[in-house]
C-alpha atoms as a PDB file:
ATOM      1  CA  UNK A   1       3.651  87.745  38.268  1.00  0.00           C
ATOM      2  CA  UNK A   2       1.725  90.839  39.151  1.00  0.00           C
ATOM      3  CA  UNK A   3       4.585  91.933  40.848  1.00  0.00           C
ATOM      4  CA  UNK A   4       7.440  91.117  38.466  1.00  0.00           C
ATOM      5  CA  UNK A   5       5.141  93.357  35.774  1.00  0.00           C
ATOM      6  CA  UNK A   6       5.229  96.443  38.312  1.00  0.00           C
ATOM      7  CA  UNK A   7       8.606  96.369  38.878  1.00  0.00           C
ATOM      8  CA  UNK A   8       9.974  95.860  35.399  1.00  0.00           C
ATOM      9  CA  UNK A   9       7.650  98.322  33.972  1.00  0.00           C
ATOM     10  CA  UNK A  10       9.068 101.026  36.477  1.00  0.00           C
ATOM     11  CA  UNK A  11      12.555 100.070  35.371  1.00  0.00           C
ATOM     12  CA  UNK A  12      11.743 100.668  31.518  1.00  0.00           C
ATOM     13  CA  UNK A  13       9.159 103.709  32.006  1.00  0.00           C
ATOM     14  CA  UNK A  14      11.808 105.691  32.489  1.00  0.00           C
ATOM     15  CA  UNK A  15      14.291 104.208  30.005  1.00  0.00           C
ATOM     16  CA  UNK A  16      11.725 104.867  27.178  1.00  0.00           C
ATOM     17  CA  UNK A  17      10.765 108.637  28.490  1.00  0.00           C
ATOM     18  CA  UNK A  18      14.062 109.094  28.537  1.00  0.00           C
ATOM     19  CA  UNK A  19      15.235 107.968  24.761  1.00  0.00           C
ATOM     20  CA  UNK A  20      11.804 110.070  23.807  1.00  0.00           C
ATOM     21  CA  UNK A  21      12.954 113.380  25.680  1.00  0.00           C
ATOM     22  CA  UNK A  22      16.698 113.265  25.790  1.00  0.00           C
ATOM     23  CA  UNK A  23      18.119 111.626  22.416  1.00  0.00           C
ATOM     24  CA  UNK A  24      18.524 113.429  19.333  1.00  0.00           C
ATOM     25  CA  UNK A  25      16.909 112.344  16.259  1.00  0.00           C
ATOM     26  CA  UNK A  26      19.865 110.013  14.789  1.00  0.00           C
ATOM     27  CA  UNK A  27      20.240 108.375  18.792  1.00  0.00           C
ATOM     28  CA  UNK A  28      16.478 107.797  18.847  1.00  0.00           C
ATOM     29  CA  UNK A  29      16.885 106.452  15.380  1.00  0.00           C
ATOM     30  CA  UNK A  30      19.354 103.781  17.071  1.00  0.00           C
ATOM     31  CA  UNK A  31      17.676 103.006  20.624  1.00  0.00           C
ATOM     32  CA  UNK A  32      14.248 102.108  18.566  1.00  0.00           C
ATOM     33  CA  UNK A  33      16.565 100.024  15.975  1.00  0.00           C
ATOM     34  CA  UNK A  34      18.181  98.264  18.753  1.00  0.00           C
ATOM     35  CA  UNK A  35      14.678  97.465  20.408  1.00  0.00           C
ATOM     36  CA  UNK A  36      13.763  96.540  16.979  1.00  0.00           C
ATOM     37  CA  UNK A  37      16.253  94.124  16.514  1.00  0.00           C
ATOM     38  CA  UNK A  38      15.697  92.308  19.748  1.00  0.00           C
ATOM     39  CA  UNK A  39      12.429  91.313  18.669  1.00  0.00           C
ATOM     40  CA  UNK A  40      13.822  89.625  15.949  1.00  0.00           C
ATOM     41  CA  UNK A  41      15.975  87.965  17.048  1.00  0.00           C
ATOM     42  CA  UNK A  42      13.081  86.504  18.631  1.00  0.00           C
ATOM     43  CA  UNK A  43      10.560  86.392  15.667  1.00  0.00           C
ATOM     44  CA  UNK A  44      13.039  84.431  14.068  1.00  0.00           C
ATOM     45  CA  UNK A  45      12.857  81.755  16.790  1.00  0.00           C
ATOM     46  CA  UNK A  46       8.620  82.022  16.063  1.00  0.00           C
ATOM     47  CA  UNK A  47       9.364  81.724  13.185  1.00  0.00           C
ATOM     48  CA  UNK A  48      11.161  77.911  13.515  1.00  0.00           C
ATOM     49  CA  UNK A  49      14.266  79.029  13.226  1.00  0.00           C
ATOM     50  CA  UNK A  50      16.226  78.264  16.536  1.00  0.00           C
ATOM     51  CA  UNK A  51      19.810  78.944  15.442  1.00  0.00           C
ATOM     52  CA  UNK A  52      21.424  81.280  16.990  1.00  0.00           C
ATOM     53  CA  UNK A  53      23.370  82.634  13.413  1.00  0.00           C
ATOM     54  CA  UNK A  54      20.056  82.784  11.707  1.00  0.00           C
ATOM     55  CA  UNK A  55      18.238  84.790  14.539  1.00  0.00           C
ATOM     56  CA  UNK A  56      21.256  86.693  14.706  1.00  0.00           C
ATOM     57  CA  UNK A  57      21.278  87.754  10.757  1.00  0.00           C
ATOM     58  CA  UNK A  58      17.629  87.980  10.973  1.00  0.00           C
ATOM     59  CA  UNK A  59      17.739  90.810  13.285  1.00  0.00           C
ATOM     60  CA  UNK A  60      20.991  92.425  11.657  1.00  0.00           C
ATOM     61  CA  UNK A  61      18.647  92.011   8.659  1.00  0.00           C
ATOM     62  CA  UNK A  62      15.474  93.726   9.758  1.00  0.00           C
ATOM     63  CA  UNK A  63      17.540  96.734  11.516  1.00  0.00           C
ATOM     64  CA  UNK A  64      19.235  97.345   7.736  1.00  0.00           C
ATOM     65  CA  UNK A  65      15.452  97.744   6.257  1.00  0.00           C
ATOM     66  CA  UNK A  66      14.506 100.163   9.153  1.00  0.00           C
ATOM     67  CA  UNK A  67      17.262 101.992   7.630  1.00  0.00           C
ATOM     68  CA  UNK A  68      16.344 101.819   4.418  1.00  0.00           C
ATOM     69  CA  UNK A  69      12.916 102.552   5.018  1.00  0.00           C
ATOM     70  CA  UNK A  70      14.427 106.494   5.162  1.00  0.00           C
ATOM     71  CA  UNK A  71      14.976 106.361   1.618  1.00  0.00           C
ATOM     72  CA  UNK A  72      11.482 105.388   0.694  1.00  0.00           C
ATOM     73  CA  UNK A  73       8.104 107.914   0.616  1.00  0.00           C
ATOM     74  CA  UNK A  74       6.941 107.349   4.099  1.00  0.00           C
ATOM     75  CA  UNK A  75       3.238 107.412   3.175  1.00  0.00           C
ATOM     76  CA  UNK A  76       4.135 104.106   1.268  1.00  0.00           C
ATOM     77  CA  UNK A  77       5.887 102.121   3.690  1.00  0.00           C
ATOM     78  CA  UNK A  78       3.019 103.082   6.210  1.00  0.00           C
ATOM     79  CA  UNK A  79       0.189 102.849   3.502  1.00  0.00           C
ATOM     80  CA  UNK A  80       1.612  98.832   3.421  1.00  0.00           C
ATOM     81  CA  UNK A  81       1.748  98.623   6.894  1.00  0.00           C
ATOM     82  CA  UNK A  82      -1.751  99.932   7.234  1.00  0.00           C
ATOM     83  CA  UNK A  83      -2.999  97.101   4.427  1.00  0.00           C
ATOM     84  CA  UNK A  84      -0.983  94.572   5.756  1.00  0.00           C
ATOM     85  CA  UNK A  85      -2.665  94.609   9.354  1.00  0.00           C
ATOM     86  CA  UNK A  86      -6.016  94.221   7.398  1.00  0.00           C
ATOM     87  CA  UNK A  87      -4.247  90.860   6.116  1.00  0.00           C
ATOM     88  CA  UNK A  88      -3.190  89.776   9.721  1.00  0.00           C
ATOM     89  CA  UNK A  89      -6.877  90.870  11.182  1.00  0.00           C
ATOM     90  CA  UNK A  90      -7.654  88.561   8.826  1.00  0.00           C
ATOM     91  CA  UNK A  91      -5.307  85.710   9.429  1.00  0.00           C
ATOM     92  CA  UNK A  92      -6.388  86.106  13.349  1.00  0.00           C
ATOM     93  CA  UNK A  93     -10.339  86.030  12.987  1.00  0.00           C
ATOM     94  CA  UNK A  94      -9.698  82.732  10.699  1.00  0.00           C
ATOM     95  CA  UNK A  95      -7.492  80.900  13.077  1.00  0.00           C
ATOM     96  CA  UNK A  96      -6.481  78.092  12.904  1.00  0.00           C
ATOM     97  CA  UNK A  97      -7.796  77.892   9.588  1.00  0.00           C
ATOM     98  CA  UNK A  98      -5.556  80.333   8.583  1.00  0.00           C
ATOM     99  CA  UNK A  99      -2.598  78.790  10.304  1.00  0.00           C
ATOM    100  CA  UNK A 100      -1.600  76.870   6.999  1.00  0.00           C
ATOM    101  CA  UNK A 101       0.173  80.329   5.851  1.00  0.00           C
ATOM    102  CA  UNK A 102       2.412  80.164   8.936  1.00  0.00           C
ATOM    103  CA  UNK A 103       3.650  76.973   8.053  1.00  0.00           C
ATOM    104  CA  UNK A 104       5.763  78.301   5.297  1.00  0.00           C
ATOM    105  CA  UNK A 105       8.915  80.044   7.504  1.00  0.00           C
ATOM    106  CA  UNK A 106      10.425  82.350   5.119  1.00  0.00           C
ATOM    107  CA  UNK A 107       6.742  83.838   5.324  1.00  0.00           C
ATOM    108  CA  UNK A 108       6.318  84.144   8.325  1.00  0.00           C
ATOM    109  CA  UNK A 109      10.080  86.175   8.383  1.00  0.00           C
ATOM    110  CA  UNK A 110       8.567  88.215   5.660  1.00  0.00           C
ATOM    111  CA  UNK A 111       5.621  88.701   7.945  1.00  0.00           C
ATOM    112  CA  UNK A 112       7.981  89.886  10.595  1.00  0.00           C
ATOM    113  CA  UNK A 113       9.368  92.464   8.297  1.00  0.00           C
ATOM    114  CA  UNK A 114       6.066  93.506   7.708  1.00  0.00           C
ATOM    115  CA  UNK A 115       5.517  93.558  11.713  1.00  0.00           C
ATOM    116  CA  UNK A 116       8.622  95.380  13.193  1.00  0.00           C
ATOM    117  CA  UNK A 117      10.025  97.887  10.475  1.00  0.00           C
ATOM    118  CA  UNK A 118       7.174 100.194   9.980  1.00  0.00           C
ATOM    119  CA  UNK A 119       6.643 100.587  13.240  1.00  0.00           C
ATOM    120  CA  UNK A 120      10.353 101.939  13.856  1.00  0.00           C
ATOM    121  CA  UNK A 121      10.195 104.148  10.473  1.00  0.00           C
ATOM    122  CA  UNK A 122       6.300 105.313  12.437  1.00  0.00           C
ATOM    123  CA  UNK A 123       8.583 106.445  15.623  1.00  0.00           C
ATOM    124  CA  UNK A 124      11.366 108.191  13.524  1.00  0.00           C
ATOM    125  CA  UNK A 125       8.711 109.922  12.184  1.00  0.00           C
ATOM    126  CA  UNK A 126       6.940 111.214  15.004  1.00  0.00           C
ATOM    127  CA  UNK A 127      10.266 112.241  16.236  1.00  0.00           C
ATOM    128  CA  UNK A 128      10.658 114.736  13.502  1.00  0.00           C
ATOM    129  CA  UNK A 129       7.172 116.542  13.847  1.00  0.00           C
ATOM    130  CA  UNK A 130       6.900 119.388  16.170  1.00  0.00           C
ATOM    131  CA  UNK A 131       5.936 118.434  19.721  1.00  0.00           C
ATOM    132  CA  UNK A 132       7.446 115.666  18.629  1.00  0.00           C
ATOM    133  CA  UNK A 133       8.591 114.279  22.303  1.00  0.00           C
ATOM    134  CA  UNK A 134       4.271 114.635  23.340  1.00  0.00           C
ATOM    135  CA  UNK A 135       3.179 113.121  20.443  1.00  0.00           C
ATOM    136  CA  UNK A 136       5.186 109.802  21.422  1.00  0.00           C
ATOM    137  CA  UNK A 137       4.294 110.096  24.675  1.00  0.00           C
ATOM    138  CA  UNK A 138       0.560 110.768  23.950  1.00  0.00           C
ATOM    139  CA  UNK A 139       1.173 107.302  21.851  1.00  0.00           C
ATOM    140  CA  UNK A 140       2.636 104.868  24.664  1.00  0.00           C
ATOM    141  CA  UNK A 141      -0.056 106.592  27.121  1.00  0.00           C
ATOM    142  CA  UNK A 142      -2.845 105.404  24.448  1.00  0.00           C
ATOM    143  CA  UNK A 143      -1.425 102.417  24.468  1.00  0.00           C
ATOM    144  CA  UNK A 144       0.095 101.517  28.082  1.00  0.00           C
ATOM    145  CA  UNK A 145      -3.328 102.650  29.300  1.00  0.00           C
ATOM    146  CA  UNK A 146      -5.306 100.416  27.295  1.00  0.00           C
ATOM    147  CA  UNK A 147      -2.874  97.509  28.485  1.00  0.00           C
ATOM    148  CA  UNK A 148      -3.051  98.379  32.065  1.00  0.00           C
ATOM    149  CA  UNK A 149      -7.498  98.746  31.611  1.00  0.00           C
ATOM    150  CA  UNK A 150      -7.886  95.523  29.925  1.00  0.00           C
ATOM    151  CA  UNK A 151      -5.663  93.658  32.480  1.00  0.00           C
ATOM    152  CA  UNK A 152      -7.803  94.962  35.424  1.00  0.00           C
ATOM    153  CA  UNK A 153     -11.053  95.220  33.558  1.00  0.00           C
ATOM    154  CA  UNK A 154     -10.515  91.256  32.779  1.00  0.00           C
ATOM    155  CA  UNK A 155      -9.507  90.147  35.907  1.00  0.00           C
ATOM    156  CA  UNK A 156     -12.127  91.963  37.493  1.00  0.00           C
ATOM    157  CA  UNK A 157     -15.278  91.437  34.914  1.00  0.00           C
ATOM    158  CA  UNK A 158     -13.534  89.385  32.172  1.00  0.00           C
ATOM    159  CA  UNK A 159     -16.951  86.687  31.069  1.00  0.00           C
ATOM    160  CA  UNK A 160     -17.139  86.619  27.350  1.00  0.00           C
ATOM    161  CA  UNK A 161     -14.027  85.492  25.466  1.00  0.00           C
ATOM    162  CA  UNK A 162     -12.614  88.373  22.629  1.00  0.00           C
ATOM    163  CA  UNK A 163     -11.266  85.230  20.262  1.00  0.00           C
ATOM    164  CA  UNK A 164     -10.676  82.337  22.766  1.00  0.00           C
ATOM    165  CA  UNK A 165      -9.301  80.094  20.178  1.00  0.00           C
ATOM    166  CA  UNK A 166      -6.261  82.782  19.773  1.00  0.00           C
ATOM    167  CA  UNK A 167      -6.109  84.194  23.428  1.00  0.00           C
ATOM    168  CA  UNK A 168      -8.123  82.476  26.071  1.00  0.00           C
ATOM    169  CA  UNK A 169      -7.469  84.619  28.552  1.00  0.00           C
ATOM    170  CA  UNK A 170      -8.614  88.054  26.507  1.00  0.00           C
ATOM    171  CA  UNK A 171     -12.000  88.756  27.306  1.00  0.00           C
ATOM    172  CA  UNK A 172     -14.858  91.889  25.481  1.00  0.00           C
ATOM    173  CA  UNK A 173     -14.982  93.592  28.650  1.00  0.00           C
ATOM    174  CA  UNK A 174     -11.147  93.368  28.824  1.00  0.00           C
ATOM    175  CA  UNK A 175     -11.004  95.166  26.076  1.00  0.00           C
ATOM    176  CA  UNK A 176     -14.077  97.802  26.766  1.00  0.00           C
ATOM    177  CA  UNK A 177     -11.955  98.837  30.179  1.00  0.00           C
ATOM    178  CA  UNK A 178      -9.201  99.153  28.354  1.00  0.00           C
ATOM    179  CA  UNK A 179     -10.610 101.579  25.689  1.00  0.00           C
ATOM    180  CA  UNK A 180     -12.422 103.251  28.337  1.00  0.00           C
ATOM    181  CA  UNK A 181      -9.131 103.762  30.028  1.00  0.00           C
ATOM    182  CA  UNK A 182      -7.363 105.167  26.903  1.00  0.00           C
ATOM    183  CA  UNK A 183     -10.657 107.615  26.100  1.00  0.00           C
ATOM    184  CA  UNK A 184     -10.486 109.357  29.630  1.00  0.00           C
ATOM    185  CA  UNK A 185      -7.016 110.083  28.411  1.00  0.00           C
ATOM    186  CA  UNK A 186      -7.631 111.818  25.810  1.00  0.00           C
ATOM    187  CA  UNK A 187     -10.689 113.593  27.341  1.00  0.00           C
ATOM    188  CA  UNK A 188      -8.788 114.643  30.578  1.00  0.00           C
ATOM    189  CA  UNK A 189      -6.574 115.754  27.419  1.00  0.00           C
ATOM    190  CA  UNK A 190      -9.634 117.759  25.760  1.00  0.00           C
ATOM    191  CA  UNK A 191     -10.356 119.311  28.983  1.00  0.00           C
ATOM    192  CA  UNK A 192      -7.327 120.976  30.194  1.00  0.00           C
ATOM    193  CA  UNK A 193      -5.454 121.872  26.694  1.00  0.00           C
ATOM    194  CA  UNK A 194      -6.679 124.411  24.084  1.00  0.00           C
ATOM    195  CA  UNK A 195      -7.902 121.806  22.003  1.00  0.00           C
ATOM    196  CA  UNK A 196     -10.825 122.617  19.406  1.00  0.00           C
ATOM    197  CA  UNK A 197     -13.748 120.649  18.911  1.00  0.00           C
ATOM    198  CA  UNK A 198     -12.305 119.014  15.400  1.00  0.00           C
ATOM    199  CA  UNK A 199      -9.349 118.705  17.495  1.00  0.00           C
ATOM    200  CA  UNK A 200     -10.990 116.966  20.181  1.00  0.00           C
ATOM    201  CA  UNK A 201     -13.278 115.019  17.788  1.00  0.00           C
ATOM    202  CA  UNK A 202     -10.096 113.500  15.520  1.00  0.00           C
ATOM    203  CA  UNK A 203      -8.075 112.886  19.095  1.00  0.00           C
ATOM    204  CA  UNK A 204     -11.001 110.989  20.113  1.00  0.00           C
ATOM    205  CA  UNK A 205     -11.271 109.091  16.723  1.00  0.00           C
ATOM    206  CA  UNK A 206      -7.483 108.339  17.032  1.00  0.00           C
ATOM    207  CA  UNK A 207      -7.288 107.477  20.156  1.00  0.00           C
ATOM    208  CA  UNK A 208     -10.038 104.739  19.215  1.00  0.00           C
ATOM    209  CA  UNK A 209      -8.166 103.441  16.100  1.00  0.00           C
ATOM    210  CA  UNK A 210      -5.308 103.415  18.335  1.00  0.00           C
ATOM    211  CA  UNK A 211      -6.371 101.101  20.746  1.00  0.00           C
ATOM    212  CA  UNK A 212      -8.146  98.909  18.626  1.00  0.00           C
ATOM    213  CA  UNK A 213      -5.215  98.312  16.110  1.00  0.00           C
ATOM    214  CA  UNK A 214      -2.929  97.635  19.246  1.00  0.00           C
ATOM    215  CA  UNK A 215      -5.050  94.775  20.405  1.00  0.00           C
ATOM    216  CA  UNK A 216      -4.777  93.534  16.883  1.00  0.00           C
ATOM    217  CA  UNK A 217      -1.223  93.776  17.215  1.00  0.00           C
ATOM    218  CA  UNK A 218      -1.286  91.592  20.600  1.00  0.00           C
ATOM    219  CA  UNK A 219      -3.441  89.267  19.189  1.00  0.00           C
ATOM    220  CA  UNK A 220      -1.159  88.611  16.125  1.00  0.00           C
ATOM    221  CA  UNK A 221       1.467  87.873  18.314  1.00  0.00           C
ATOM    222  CA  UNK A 222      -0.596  85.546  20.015  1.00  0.00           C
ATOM    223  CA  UNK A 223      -1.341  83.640  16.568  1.00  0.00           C
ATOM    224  CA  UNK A 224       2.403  83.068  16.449  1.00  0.00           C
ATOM    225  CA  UNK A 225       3.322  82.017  19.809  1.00  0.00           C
ATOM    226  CA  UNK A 226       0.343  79.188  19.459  1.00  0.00           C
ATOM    227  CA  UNK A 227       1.686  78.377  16.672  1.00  0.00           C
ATOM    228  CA  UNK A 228       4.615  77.973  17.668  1.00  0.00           C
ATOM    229  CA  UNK A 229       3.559  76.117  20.902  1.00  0.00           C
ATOM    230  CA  UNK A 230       5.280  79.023  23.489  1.00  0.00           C
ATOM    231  CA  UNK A 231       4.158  80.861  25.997  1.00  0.00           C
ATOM    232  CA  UNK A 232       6.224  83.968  25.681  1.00  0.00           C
ATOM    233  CA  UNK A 233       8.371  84.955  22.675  1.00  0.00           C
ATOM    234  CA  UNK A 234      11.709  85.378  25.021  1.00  0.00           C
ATOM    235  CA  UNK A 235      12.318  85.829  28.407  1.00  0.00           C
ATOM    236  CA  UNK A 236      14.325  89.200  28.793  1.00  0.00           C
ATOM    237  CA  UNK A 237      12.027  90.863  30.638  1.00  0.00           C
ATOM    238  CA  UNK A 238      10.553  89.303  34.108  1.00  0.00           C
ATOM    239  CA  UNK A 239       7.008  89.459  34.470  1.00  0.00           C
ATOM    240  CA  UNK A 240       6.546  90.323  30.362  1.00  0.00           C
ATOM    241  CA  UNK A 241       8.873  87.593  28.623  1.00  0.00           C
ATOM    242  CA  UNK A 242      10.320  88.688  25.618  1.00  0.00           C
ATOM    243  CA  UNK A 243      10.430  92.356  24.359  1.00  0.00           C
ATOM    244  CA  UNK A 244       8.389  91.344  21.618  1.00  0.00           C
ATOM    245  CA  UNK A 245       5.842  90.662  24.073  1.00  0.00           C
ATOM    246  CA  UNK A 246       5.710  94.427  25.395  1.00  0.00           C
ATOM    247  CA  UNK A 247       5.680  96.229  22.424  1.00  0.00           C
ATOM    248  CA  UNK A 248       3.515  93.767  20.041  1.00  0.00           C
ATOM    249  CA  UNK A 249       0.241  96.106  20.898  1.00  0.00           C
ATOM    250  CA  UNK A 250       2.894  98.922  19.731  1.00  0.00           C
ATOM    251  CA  UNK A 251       3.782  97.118  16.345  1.00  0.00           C
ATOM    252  CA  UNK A 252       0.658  98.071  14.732  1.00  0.00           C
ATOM    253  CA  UNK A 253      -0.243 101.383  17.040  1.00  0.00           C
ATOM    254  CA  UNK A 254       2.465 102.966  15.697  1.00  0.00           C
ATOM    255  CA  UNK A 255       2.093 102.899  11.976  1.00  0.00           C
ATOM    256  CA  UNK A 256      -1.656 103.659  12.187  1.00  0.00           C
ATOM    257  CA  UNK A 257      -1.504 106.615  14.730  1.00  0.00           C
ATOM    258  CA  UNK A 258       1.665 107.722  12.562  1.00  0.00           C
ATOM    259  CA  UNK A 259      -0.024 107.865   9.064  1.00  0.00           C
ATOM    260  CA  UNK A 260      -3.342 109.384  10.806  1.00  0.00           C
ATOM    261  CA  UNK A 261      -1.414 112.073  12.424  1.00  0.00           C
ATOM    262  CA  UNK A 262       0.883 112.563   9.364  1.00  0.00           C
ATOM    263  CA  UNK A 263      -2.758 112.792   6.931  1.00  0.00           C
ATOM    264  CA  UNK A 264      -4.352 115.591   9.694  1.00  0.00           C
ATOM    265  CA  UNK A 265      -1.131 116.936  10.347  1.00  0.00           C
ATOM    266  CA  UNK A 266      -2.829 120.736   9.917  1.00  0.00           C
ATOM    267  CA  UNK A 267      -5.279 120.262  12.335  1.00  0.00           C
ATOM    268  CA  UNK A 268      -2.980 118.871  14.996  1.00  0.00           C
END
């Protein structure tokens, strides 16, 4: 498995530096929706729905709100986005207790809404601030090298369960390499930029947001696949699953780092 994860993250490394550094703002727009989209098609199936013309609207669906998202104030859809990952922190500390929401499946689609069209309107956005290309980057490196801290930190030292009930296999010190991982970043970052000491104080402070908010994001996605009684939410990618399965920590990075970056935008 360790393998298969290698391999297909070489393969889409590049694919993603590539739509970050080479596409213009309308074919970024596009490659996110279509990533968008694929995830779901499989939230739909999380959802209960298994038909292949529901999925298939579902997604069609969700890529016409990113869109529409671009004629709506930003800070609002982002503001929601922000609030509504304070409702699913909730809903995932008061599991299974709180599984009686997900029960309902035109919520959970409207939870899916919530989950995967910020994020893309979060990305179009970055794309459009200057130094936009680094900023993404500086994102998925945040992120990616939390992932990659808290897989070896747990294998290695994993003993005390983060929310067993949710994720058995997520574990405090998991976590605590992994946002080790992502703060050497952004201090390697500190160290050889000209980066001020509010600069290097709010990269710190976002970088620790960042993290924290993605696990929230994983662990969400977690709620759902139990729920649902799945291991992975597709199988697309070998060694991952499903593509919602590599970019849930990314569903709620994005809008948070976004709306932080857009609020200190003069000191960045």
């Amino acid at each position: 498995m360790l393998k298969e994860r290698i391999i297909t993250a070489v393969i889409l490394a590049p694919v993603a530096l590539a739509g970050v550094f080479l596409l213009p703002l309308t074919g970024f727009g596009f490659f996110i929706a279509a990533i968008i989209m694929l995830a779901a098609w499989e939230w739909a199936n999380l959802s209960g729905f298994e038909q292949r013309s529901v999925r298939l609207f579902y997604a069609l669906a969700i890529g016409f709100f990113c869109a529409l998202t671009l004629f709506l104030p930003s800070f609002l859809i982002l503001g929601l986005a922000a609030v509504w990952w304070l409702v699913a922190f909730i809903l995932v500390g008061q599991y299974p207790r709180s599984a009686r929401w997900l029960e309902n499946k035109p919520l959970r689609l409207l939870m899916g809404a919530l989950t995967l069209v910020p994020p893309w309107l979060g990305l179009y956005e970055l794309k459009q601030m200057p130094d936009s290309a680094w900023l993404v980057v500086t994102l998925l490196v945040m992120v990616w090298g939390a992932d990659c801290g808290a897989y070896f930190a747990g294998k290695r030292f994993g003993r005390t369960k983060l929310i067993e009930r949710v994720s058995p296999k997520k574990t405090m010190e998991g976590l605590v390499g992994g946002l080790l991982v992502s703060v050497l970043i952004s201090s390697i970052v500190t160290l050889f930029f000209s980066v001020s000491f509010l600069q290097g104080v709010l990269l710190l402070i976002l970088t620790i947001l960042t993290v924290l908010v993605s696990v929230l994001g994983d662990l969400w996605e977690s709620v759902l696949k139990r729920h649902r009684g799945v291991k992975d939410s597709g199988s697309l990618l070998p060694g991952h699953g499903g593509v919602l399965d590599r970019i849930d920590s990314l569903t709620a990075a994005v809008p948070i780092f976004t709306l932080f970056v857009m609020i200190t935008r003069g000191v960045f």
